[in-house]
Protein backbone atom coordinates (compact mmCIF):
# COMPACT_ATOMS: atom_id res chain seq x y z
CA UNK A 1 73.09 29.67 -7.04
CA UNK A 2 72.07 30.14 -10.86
CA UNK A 3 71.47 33.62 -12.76
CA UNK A 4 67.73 32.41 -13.64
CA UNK A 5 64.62 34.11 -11.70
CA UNK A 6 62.33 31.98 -9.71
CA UNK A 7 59.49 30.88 -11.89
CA UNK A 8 55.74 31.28 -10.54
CA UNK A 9 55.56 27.35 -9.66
CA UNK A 10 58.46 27.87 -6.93
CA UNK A 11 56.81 30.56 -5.59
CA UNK A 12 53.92 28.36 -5.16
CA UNK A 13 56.43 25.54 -3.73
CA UNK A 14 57.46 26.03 0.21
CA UNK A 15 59.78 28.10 1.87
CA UNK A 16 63.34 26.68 1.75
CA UNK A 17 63.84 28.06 5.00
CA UNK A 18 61.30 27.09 7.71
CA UNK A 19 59.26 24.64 4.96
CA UNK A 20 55.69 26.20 4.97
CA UNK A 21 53.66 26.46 2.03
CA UNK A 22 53.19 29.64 -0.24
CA UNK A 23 50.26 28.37 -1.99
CA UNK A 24 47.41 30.67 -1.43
CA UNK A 25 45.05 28.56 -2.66
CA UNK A 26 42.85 28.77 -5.88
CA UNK A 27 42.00 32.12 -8.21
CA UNK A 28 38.21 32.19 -8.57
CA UNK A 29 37.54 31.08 -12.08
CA UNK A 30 35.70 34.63 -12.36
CA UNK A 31 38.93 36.51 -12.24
CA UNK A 32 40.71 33.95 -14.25
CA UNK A 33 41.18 36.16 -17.34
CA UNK A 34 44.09 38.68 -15.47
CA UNK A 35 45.71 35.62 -14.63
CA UNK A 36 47.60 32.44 -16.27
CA UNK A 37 48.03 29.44 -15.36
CA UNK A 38 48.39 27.10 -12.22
CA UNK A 39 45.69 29.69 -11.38
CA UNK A 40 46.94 30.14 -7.71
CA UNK A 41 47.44 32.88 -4.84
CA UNK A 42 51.06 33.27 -3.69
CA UNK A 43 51.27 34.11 -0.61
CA UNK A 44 54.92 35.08 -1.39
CA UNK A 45 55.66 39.42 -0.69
CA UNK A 46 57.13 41.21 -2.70
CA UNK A 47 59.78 43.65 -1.93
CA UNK A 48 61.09 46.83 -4.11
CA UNK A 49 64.04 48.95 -3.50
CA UNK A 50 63.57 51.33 -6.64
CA UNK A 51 67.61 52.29 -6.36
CA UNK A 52 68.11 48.47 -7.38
CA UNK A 53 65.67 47.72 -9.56
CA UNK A 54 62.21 49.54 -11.01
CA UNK A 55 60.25 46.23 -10.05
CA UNK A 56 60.58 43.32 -7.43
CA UNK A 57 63.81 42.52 -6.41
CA UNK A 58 63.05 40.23 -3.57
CA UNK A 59 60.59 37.99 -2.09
CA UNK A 60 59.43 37.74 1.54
CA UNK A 61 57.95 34.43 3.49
CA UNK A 62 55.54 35.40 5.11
CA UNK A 63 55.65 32.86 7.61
CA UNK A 64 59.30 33.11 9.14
CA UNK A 65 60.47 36.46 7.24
CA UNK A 66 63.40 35.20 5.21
CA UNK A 67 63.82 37.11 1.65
CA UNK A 68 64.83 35.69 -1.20
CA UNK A 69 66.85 37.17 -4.50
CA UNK A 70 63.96 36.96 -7.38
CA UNK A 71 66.55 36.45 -9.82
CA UNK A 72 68.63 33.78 -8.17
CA UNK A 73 67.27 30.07 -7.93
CA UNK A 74 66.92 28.88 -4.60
CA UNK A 75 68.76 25.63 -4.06
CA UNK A 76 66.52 23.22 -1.31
């Protein structure tokens, strides 16, 4: 694994792990402005452990539970 953090595409890609989507579907072009671009719902979770790191340190499928370093790449 790499050093770099996942970028908002993969976490609109599919679990490595049990290969179901994260894409939440569209943003409503109303709330648009608080977002950028694809424009899409992750359906990713975030996890914080604030003795790590004051932020996300993890992310959580919600579809078979594995977690995943936010600052590692994931290799498929």
């Amino acid at each position: 694994m790499t050093t770099e953090a996942m970028t908002k595409e993969e976490l609109l890609g599919n679990c490595p792990k049990c290969g179901k989507s994260w894409d939440g579907g569209p943003i409503p072009e109303n709330m648009r402005e608080h977002y950028s671009p694809p424009y899409r719902w992750s359906l990713v979770i975030d996890l914080e452990d604030p003795k790590v790191y004051d932020g996300v340190s993890w992310w959580k499928c919600p579809h078979c539970g594995a977690t995943f370093d936010r600052f590692k790449k994931i290799k498929n």
